[in-house]
Protein backbone atom coordinates (compact mmCIF):
# COMPACT_ATOMS: atom_id res chain seq x y z
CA UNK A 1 -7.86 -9.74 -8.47
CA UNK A 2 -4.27 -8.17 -8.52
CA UNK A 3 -5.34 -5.86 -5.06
CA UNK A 4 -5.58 -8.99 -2.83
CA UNK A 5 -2.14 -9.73 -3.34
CA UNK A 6 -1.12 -5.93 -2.50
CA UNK A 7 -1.41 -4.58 1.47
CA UNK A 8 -1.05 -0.84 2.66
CA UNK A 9 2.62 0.34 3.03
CA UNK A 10 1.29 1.82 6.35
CA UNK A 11 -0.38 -0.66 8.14
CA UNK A 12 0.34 -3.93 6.34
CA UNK A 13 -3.40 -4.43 5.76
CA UNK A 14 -5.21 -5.66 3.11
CA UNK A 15 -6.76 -3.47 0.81
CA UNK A 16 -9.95 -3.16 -0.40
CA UNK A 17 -11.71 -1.52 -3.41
CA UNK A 18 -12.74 1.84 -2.36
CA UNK A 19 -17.05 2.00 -2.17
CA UNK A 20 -18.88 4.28 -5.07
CA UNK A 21 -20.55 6.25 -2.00
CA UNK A 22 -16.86 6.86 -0.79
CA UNK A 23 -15.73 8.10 -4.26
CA UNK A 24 -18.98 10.14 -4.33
CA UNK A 25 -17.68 12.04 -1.03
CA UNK A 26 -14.13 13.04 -2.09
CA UNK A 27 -15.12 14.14 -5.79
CA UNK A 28 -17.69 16.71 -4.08
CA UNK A 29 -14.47 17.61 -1.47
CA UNK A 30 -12.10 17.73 -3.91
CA UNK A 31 -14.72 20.06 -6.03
CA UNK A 32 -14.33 22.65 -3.22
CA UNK A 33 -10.64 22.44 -2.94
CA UNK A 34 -10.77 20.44 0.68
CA UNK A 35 -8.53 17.44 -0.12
CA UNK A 36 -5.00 16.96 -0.71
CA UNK A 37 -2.27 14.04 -0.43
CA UNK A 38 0.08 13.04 2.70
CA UNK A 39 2.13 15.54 1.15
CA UNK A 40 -0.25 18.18 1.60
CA UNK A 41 -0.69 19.12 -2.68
CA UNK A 42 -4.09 19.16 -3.28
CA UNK A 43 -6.03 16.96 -5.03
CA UNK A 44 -7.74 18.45 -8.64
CA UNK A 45 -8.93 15.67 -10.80
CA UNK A 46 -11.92 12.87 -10.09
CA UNK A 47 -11.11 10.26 -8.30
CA UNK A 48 -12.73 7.23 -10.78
CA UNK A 49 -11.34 4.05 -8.25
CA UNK A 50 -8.74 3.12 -5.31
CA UNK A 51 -8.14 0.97 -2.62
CA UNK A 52 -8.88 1.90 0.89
CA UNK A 53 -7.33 0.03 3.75
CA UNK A 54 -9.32 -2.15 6.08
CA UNK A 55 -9.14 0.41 8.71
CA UNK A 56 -10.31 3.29 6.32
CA UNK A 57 -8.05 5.61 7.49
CA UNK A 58 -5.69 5.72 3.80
CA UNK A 59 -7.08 5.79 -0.24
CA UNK A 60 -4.79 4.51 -2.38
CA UNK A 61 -5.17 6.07 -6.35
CA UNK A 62 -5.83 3.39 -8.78
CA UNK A 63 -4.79 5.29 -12.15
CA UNK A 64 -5.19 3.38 -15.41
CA UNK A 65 -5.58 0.06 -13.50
CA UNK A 66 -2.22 0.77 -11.64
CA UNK A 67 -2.28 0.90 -8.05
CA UNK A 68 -0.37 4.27 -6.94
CA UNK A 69 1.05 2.81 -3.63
CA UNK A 70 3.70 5.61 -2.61
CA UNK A 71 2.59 6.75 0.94
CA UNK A 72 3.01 10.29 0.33
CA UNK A 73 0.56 10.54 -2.72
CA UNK A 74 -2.01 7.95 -0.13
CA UNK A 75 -5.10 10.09 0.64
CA UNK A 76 -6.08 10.58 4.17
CA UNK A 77 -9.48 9.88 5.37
CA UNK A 78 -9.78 11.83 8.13
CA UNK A 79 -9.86 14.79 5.66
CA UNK A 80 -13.51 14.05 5.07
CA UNK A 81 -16.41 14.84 8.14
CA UNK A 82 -18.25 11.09 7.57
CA UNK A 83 -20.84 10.11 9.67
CA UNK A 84 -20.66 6.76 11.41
């Protein structure tokens, strides 16, 4: 797969295919208004797949198969109240 080859501006980790359960949780947030970019514009549309890096701290849009991989339109995680 083309996202082994790619790693997380941020961190230099690999990235990983961001879980259905994940997606699940930011739709429902982004729903309500609650999530927005590193930039701070919110985010309005679905998210239907991304990349997450390994320490699941930064979502990385996949739109029409290409990886979005500017650090300001990265999602933060910590936006989202998960359970560990």
């Amino acid at each position: 797969m083309m996202h082994d080859l790619l790693r997380c501006p941020e961190t230099g980790s690999k990235l990983h295919t961001a879980p259905t359960a994940l997606l699940d949780v930011l739709n429902e947030e982004i729903s309500h208004g609650k999530i927005s970019n590193r930039l701070g514009q919110e985010i309005t549309s679905p998210i239907h797949n991304g990349l997450v890096n390994e320490s699941k701290t930064l979502l990385y849009l996949v739109i029409d198969e290409t990886p979005q991989m500017l650090l300001d339109e990265a999602i933060s995680l910590d936006q989202l109240q998960l359970g560990d």
